[in-house]
C-alpha atoms as a PDB file:
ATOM      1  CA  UNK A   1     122.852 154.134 108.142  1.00  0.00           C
ATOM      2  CA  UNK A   2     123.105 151.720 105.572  1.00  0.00           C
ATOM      3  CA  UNK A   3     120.990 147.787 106.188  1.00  0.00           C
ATOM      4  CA  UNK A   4     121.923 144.820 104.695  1.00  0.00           C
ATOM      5  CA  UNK A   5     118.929 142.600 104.036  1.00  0.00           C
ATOM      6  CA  UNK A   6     119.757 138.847 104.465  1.00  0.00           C
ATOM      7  CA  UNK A   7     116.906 136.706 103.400  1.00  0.00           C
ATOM      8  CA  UNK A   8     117.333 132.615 103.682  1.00  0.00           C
ATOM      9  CA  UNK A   9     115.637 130.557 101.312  1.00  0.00           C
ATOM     10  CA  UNK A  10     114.503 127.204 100.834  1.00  0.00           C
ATOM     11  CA  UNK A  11     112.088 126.190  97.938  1.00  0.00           C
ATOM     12  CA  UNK A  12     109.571 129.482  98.227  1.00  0.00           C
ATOM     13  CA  UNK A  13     110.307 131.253  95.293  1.00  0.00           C
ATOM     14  CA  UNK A  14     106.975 132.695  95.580  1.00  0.00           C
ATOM     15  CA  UNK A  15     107.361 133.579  99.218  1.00  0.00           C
ATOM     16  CA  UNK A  16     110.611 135.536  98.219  1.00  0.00           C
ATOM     17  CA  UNK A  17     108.661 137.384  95.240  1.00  0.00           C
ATOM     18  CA  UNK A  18     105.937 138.930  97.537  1.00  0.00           C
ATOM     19  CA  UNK A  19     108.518 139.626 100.245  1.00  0.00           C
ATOM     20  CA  UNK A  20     110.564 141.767  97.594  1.00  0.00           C
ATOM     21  CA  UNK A  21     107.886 143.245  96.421  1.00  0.00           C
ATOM     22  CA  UNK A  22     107.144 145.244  99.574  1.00  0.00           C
ATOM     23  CA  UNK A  23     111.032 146.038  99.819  1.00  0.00           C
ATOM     24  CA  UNK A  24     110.669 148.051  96.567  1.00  0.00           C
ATOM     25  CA  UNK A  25     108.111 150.494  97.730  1.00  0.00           C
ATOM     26  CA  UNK A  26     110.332 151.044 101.190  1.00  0.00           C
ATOM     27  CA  UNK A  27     110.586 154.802 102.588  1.00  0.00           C
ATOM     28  CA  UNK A  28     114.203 154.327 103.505  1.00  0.00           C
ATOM     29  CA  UNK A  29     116.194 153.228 100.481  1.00  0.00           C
ATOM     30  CA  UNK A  30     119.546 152.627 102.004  1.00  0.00           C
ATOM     31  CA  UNK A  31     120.102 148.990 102.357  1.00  0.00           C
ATOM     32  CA  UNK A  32     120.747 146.146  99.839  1.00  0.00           C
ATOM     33  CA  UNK A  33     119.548 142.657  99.819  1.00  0.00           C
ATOM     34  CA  UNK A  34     121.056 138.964  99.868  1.00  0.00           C
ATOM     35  CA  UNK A  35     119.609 136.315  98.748  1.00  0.00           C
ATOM     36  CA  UNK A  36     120.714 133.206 100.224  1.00  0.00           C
ATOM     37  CA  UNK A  37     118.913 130.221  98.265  1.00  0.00           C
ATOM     38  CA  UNK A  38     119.948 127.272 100.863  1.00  0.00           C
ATOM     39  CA  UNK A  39     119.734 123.821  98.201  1.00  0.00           C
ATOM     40  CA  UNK A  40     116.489 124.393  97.189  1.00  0.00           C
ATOM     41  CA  UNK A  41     115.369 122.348  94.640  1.00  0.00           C
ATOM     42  CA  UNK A  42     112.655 124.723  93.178  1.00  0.00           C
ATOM     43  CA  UNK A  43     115.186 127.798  92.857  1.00  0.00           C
ATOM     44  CA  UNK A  44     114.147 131.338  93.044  1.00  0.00           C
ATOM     45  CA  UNK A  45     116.971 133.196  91.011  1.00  0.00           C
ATOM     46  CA  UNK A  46     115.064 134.130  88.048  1.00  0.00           C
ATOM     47  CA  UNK A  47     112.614 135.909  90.318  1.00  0.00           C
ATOM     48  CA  UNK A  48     115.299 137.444  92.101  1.00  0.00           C
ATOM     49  CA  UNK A  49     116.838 138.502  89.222  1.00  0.00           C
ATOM     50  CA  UNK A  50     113.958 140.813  88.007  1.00  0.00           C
ATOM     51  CA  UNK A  51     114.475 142.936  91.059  1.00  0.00           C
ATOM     52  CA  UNK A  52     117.468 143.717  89.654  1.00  0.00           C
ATOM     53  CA  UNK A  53     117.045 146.959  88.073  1.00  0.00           C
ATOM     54  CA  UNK A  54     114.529 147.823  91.617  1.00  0.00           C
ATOM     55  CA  UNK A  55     116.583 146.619  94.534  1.00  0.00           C
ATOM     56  CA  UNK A  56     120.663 146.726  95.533  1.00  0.00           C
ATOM     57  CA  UNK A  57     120.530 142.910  95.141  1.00  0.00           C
ATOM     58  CA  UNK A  58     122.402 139.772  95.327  1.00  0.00           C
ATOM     59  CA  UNK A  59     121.601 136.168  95.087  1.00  0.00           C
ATOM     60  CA  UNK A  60     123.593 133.107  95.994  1.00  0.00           C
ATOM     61  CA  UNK A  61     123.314 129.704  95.438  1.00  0.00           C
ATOM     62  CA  UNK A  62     124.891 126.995  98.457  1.00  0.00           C
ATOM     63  CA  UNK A  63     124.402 123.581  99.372  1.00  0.00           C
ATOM     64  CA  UNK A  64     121.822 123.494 102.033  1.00  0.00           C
ATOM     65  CA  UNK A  65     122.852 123.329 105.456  1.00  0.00           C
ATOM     66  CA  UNK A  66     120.070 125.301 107.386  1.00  0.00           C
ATOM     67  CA  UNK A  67     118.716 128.419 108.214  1.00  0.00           C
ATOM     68  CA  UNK A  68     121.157 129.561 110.745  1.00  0.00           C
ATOM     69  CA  UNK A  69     124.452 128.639 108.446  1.00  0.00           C
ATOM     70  CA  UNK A  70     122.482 130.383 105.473  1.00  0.00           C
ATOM     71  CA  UNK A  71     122.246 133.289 107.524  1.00  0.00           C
ATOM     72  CA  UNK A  72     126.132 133.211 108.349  1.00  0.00           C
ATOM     73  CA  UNK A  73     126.286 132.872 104.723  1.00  0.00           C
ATOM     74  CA  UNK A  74     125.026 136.276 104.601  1.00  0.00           C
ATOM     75  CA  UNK A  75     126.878 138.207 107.110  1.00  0.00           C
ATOM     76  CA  UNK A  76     129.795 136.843 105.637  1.00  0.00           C
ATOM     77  CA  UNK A  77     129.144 138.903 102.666  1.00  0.00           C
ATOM     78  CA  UNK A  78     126.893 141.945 103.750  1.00  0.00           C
ATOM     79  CA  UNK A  79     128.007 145.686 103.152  1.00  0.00           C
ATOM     80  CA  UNK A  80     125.858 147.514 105.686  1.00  0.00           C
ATOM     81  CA  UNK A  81     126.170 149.290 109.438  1.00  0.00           C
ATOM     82  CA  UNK A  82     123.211 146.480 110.430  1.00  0.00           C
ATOM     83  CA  UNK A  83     122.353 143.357 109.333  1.00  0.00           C
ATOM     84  CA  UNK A  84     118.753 142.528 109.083  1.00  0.00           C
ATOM     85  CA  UNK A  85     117.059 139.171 108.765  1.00  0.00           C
ATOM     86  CA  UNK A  86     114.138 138.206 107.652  1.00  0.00           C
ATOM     87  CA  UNK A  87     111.934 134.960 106.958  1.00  0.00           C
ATOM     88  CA  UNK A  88     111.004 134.335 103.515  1.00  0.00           C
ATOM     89  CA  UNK A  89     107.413 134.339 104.273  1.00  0.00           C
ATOM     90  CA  UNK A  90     107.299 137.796 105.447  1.00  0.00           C
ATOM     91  CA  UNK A  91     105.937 140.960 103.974  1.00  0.00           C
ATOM     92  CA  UNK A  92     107.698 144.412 105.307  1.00  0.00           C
ATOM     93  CA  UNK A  93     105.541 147.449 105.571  1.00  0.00           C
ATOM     94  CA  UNK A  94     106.936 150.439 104.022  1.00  0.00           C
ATOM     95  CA  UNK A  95     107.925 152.359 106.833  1.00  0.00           C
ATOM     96  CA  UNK A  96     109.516 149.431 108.279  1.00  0.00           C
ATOM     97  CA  UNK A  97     113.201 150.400 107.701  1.00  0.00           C
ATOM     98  CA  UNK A  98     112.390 154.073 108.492  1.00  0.00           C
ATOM     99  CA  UNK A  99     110.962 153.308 111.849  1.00  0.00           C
ATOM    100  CA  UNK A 100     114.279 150.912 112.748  1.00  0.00           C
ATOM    101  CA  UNK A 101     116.582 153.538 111.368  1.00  0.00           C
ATOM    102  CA  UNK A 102     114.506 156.642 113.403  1.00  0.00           C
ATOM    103  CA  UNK A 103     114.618 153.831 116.410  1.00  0.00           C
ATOM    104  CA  UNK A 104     118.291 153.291 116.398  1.00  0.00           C
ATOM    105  CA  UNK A 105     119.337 157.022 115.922  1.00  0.00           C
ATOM    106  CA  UNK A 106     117.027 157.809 119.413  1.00  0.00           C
ATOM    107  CA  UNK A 107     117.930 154.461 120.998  1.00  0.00           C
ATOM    108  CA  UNK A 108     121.509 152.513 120.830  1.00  0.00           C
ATOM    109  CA  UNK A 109     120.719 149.153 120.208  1.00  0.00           C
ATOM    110  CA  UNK A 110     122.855 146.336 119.323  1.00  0.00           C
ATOM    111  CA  UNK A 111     120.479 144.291 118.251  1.00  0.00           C
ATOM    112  CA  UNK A 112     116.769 144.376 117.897  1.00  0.00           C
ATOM    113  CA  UNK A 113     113.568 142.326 117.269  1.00  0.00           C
ATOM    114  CA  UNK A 114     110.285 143.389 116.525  1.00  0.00           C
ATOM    115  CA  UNK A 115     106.868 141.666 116.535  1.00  0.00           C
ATOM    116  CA  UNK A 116     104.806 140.124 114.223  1.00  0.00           C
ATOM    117  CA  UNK A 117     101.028 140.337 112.379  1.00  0.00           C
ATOM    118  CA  UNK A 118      98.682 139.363 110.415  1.00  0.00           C
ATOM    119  CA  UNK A 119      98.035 141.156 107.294  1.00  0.00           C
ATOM    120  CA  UNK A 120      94.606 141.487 105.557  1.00  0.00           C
ATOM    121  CA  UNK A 121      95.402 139.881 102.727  1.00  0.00           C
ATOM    122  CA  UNK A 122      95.926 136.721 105.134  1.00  0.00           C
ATOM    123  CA  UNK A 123      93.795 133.580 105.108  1.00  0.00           C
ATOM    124  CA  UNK A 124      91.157 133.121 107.984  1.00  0.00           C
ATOM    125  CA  UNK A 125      93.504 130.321 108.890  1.00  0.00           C
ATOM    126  CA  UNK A 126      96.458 132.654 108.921  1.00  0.00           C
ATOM    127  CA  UNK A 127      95.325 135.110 111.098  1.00  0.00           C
ATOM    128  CA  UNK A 128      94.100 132.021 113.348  1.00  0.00           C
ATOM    129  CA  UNK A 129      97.759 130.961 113.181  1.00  0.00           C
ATOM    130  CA  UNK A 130      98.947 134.407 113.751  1.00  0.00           C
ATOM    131  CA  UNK A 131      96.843 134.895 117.009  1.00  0.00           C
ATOM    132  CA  UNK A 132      97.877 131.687 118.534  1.00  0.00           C
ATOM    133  CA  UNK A 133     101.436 132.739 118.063  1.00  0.00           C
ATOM    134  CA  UNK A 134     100.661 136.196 119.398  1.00  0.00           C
ATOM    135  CA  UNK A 135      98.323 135.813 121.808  1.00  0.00           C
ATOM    136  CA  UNK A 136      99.156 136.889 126.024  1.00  0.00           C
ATOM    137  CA  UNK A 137      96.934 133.595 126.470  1.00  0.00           C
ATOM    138  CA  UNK A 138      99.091 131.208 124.478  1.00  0.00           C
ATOM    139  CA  UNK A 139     102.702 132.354 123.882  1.00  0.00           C
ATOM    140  CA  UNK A 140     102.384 135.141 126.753  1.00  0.00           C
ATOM    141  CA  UNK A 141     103.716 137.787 124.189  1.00  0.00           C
ATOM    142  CA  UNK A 142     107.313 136.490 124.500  1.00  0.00           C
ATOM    143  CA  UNK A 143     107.394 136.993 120.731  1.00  0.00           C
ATOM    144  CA  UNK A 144     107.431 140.534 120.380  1.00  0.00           C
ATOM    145  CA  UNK A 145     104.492 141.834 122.959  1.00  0.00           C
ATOM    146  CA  UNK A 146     106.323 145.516 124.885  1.00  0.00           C
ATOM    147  CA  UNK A 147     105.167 143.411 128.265  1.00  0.00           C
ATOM    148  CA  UNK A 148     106.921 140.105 127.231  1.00  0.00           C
ATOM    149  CA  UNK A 149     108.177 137.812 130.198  1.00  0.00           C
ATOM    150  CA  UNK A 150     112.205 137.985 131.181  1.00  0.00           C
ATOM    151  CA  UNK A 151     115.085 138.773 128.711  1.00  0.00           C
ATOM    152  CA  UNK A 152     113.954 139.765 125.835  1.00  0.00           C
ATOM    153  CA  UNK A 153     115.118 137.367 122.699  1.00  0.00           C
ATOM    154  CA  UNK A 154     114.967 138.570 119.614  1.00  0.00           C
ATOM    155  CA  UNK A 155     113.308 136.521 116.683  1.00  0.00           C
ATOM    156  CA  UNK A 156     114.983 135.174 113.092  1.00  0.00           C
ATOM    157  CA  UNK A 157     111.693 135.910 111.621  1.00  0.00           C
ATOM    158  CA  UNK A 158     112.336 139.532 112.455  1.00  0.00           C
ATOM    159  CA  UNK A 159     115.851 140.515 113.868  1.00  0.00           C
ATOM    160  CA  UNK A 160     118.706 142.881 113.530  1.00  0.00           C
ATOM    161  CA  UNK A 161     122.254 142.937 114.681  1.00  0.00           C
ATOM    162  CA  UNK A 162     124.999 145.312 114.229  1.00  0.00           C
ATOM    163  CA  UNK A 163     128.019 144.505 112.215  1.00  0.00           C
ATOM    164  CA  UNK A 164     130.624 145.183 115.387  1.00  0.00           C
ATOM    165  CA  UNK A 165     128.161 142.232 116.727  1.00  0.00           C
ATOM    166  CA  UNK A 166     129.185 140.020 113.923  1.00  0.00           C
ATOM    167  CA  UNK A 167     132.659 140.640 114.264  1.00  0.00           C
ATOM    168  CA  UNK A 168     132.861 140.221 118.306  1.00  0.00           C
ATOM    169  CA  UNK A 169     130.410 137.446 118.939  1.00  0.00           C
ATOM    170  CA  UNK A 170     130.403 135.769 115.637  1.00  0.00           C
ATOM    171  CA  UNK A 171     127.045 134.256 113.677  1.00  0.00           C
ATOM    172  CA  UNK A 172     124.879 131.394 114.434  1.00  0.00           C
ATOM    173  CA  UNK A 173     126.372 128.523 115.794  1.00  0.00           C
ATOM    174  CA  UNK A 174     123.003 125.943 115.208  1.00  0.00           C
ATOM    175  CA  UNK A 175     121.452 125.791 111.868  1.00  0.00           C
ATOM    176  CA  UNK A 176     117.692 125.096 113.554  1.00  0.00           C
ATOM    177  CA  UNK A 177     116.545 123.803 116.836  1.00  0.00           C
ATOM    178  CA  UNK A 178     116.094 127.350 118.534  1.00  0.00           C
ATOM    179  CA  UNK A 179     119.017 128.931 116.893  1.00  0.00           C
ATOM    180  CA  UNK A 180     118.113 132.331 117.154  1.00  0.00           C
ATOM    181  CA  UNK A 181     117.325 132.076 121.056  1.00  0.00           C
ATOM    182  CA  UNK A 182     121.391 130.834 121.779  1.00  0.00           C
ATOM    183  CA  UNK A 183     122.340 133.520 119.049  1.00  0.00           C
ATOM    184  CA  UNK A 184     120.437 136.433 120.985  1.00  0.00           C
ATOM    185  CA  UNK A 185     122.000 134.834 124.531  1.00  0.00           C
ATOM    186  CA  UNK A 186     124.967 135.123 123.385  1.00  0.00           C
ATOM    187  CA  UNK A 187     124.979 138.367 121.963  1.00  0.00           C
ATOM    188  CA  UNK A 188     123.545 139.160 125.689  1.00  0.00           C
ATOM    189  CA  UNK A 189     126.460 137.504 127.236  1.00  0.00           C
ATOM    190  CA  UNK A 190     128.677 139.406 125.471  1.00  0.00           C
ATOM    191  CA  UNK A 191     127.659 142.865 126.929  1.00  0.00           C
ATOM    192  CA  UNK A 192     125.439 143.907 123.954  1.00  0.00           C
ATOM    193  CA  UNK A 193     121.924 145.624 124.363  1.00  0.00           C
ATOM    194  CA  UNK A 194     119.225 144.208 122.858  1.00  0.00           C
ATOM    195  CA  UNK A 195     115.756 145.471 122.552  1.00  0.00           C
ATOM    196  CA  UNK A 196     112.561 145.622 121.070  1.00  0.00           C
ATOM    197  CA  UNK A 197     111.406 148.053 118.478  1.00  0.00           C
ATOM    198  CA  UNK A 198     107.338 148.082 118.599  1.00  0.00           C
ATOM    199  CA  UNK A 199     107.128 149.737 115.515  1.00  0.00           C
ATOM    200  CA  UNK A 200     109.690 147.714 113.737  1.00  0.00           C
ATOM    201  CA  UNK A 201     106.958 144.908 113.082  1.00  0.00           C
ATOM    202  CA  UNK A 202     106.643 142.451 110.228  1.00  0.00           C
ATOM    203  CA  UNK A 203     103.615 140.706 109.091  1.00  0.00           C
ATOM    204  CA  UNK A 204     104.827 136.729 109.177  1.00  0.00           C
ATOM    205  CA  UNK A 205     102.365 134.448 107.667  1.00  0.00           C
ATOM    206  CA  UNK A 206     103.542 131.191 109.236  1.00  0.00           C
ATOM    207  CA  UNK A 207     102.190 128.121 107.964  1.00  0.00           C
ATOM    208  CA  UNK A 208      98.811 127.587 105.563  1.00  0.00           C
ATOM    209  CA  UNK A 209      97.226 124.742 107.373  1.00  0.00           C
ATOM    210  CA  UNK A 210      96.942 123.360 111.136  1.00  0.00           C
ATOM    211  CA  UNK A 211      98.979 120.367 110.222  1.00  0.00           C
ATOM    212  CA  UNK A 212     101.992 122.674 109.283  1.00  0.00           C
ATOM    213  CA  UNK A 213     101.402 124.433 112.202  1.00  0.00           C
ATOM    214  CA  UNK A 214     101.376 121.670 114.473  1.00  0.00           C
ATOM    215  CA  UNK A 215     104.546 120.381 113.358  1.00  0.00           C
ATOM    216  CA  UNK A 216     106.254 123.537 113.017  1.00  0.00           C
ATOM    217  CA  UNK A 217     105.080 124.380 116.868  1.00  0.00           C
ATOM    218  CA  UNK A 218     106.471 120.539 118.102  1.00  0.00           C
ATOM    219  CA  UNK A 219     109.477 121.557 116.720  1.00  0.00           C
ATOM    220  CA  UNK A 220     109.379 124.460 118.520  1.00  0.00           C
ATOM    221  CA  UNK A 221     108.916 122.416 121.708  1.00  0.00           C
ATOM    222  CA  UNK A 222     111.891 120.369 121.006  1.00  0.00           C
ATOM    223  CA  UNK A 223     114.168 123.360 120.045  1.00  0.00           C
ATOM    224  CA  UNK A 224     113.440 124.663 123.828  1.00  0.00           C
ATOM    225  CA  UNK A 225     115.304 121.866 125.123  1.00  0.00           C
ATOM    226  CA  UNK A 226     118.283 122.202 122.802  1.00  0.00           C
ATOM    227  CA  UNK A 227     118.866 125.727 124.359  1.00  0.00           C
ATOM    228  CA  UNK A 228     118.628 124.280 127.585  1.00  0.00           C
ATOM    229  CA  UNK A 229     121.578 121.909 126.999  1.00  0.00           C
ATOM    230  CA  UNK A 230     123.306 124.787 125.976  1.00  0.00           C
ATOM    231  CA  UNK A 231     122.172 127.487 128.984  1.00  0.00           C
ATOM    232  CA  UNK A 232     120.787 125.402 131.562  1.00  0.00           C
ATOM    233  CA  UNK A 233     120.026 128.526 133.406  1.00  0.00           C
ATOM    234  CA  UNK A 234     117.343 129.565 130.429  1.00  0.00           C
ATOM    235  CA  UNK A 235     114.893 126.993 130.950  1.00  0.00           C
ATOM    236  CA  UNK A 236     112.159 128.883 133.220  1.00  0.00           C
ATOM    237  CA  UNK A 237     109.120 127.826 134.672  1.00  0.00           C
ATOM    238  CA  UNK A 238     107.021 129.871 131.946  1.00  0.00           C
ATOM    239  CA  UNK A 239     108.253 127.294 129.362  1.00  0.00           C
ATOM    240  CA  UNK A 240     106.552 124.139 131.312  1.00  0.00           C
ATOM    241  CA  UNK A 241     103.078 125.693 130.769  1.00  0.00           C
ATOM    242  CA  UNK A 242     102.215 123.923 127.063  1.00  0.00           C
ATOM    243  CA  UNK A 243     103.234 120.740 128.690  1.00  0.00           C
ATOM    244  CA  UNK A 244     101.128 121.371 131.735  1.00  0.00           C
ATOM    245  CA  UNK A 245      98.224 122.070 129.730  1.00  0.00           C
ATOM    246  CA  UNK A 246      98.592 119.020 127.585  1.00  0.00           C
ATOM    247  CA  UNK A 247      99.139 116.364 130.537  1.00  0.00           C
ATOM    248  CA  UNK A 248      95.698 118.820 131.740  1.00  0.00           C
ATOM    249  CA  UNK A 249      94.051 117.678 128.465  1.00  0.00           C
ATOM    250  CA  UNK A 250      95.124 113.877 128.682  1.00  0.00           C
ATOM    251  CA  UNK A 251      94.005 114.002 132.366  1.00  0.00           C
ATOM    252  CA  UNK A 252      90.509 115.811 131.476  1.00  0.00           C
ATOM    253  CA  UNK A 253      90.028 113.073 128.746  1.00  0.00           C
ATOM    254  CA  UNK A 254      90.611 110.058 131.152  1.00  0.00           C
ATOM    255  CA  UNK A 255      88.162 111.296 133.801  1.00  0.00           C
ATOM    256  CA  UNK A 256      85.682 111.762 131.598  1.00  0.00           C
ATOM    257  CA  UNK A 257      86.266 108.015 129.800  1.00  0.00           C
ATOM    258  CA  UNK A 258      85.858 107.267 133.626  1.00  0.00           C
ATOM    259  CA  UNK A 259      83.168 109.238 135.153  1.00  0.00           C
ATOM    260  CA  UNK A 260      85.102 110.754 137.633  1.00  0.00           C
ATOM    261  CA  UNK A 261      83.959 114.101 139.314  1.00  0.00           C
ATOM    262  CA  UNK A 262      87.299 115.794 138.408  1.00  0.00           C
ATOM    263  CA  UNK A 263      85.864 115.422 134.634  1.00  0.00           C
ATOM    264  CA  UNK A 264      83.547 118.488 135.646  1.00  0.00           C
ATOM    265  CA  UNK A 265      86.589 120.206 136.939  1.00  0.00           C
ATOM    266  CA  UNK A 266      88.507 119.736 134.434  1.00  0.00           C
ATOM    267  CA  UNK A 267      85.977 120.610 131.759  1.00  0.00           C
ATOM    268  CA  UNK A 268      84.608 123.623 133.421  1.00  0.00           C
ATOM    269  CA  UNK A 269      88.578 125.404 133.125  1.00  0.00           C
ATOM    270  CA  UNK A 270      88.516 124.161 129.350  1.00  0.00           C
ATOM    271  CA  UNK A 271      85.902 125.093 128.482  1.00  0.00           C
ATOM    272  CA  UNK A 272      86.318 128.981 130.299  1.00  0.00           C
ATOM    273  CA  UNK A 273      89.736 129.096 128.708  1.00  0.00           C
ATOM    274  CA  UNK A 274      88.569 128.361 125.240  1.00  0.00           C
ATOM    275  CA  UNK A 275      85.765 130.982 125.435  1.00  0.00           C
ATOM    276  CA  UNK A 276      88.158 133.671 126.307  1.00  0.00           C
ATOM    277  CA  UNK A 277      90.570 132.513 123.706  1.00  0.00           C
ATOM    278  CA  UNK A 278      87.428 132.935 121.483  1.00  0.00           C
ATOM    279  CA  UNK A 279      86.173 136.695 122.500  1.00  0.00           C
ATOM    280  CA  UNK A 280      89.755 137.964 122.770  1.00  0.00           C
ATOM    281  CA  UNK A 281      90.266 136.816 119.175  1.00  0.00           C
ATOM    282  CA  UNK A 282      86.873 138.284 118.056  1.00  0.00           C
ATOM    283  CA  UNK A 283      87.728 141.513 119.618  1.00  0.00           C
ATOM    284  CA  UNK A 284      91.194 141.610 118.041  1.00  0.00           C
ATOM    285  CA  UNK A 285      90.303 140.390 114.535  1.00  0.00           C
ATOM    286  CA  UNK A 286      86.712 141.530 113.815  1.00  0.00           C
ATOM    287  CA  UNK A 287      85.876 138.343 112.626  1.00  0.00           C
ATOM    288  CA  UNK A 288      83.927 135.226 114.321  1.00  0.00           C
ATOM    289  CA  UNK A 289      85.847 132.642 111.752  1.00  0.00           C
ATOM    290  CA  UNK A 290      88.897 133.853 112.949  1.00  0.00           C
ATOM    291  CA  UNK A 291      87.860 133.410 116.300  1.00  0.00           C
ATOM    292  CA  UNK A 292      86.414 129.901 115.991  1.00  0.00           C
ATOM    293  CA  UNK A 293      89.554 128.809 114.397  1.00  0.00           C
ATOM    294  CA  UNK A 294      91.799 130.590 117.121  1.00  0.00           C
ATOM    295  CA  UNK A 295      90.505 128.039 119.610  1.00  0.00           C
ATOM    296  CA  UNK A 296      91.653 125.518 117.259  1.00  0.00           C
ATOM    297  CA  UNK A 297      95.285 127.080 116.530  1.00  0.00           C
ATOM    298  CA  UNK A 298      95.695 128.068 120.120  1.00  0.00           C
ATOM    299  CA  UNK A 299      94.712 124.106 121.573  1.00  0.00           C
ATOM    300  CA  UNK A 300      97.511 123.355 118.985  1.00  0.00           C
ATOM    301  CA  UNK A 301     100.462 125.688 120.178  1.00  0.00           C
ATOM    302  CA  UNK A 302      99.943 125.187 123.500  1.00  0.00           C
ATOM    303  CA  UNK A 303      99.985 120.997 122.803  1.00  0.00           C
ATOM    304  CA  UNK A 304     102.622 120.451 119.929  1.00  0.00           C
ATOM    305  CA  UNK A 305     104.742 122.516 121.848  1.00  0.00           C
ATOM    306  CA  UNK A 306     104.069 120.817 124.931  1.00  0.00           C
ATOM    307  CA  UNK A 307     103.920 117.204 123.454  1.00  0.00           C
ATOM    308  CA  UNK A 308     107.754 118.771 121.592  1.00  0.00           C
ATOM    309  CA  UNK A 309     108.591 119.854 124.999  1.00  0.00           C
ATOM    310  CA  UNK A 310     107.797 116.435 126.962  1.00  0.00           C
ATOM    311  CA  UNK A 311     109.601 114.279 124.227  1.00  0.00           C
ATOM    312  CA  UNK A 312     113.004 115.715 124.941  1.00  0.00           C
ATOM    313  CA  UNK A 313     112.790 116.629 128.230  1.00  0.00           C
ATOM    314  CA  UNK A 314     112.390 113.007 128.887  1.00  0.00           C
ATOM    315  CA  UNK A 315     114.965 111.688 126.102  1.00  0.00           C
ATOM    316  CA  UNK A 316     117.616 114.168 126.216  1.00  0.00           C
ATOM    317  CA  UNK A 317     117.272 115.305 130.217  1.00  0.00           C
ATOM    318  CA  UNK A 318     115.897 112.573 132.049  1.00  0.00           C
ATOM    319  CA  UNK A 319     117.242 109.716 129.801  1.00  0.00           C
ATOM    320  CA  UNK A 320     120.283 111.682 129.092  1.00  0.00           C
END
């Protein structure tokens, strides 16, 4: 089974040097890797190039029009039996492609996802980030967790497809705004299987600081809509949860500006929910820093996305 690696880039050409640094030392050497530099202005092909004579690799150069067209970009000119993608701020553990191609021989899968970590190396605020994202109490393990809720939906951080997938169903249609969820639906519409591989994980440091995170995660919110305009019938009741918990917030706020006696209510259920954000993190990450700022990163995911969330639901749905 041969891989084709299709990384997207857009001014990390750091990001891209540590990510090809752990494709080097993989235990499966069949793939190659493209390169897809998407109009950055801080270009990465003179890193790219020393992997030359390390890595099957390739680097190209387009205007930028997104991830999701960068991607197409990709498939458009990949070799292999499976096409793998892969964030540029991503490091791969060296079994990774072993454990897919082991996976796939056992399993038919048309296309996969796998879950993400937090490496060692990682900042405390990192692995905060990484938990929020992670967490059954935040993002209910949707994003990779073996007990995740409904259809599974494979992840551009982290995904694979096969290449009689390209040809039947096509690439990405958006660019951003949730593209991978309408990808993987329609991959699933198509008759395809589509699975998780728990071993197949990836360890995805997200953003560097809260305020990063917070926008990244209200974009998130917003991108949730977008697939709803496109498959109405994918908007579940799981997905209204960050916006319940933020009106909850602004709710818990005003009775306490107030003095009402739902203030006690309302802090009582914060207050419980933070501290088992907090011990689950501790117990997970060996670290009380970590879990301080988990209750930080978590407060944020659940409210950027739900703040994302309420802004077009209200312009796009109930505005129209």
């Amino acid at each position: 089974m041969f891989f084709s690696i299709i990384i997207p880039l857009y001014n990390r050409p750091q990001e891209i040097d540590e990510l090809l640094e752990t494709l080097c030392v993989q235990t499966y050497m069949q793939f190659e890797v493209l390169v897809i530099e998407d109009g950055s202005v801080k270009d990465a092909k003179e890193i790219v190039q020393r992997y030359s004579d390390r890595l099957d690799i390739s680097y190209f150069y387009k205007e930028n029009a997104g991830q999701g067209f960068a991607r197409n970009y990709g498939f458009e000119r990949a070799k292999g039996d499976y096409f793998v993608i892969f964030d540029s701020d991503c490091l791969i553990p060296e079994d990774y492609l072993e454990t897919v191609k082991d996976y796939l021989f056992d399993h038919h899968l048309d296309a996969y996802g796998g879950p993400d970590a937090a490496h060692h190396s990682f900042t405390a605020v990192q692995k905060a980030i990484s938990y929020g994202m992670t967490s059954p109490f935040t993002t209910g393990g949707i994003r990779g967790n073996k007990n995740h809720v409904g259809q599974f939906h494979p992840r551009s951080f982290n995904m694979g497809v096969s290449r009689e997938v390209w040809e039947k169903v096509g690439g990405f249609k958006l660019t951003r705004l949730g593209e991978d969820i309408e990808y993987s639906i329609r991959i699933h519409e198509s008759g395809f299987k589509i699975g998780l591989i728990p071993g197949a994980r990836v360890f995805h440091k997200r953003r560097t600081s809260m305020m990063q995170f917070y926008k990244q995660i209200h974009f998130f919110g917003r991108a949730r809509i977008n697939i709803y305009k496109h498959f109405p019938s994918e908007l579940k009741l799981v997905h209204f949860f960050p916006a319940v918990f933020t009106l909850g917030v602004f709710f818990t706020l005003l009775f306490n500006i107030f003095y009402s006696p739902l203030a006690y209510l309302g802090n009582a259920i914060l207050l419980a929910y933070f501290m088992l954000i907090f011990f689950h993190s501790w117990t997970v990450n060996k670290s009380l820093k970590v879990a301080f700022l988990s209750i930080i990163s978590s407060f944020i995911q659940l409210t950027a996305y739900g703040l994302g969330f309420m802004q077009d639901f209200i312009k796009r749905i109930l505005l129209k």
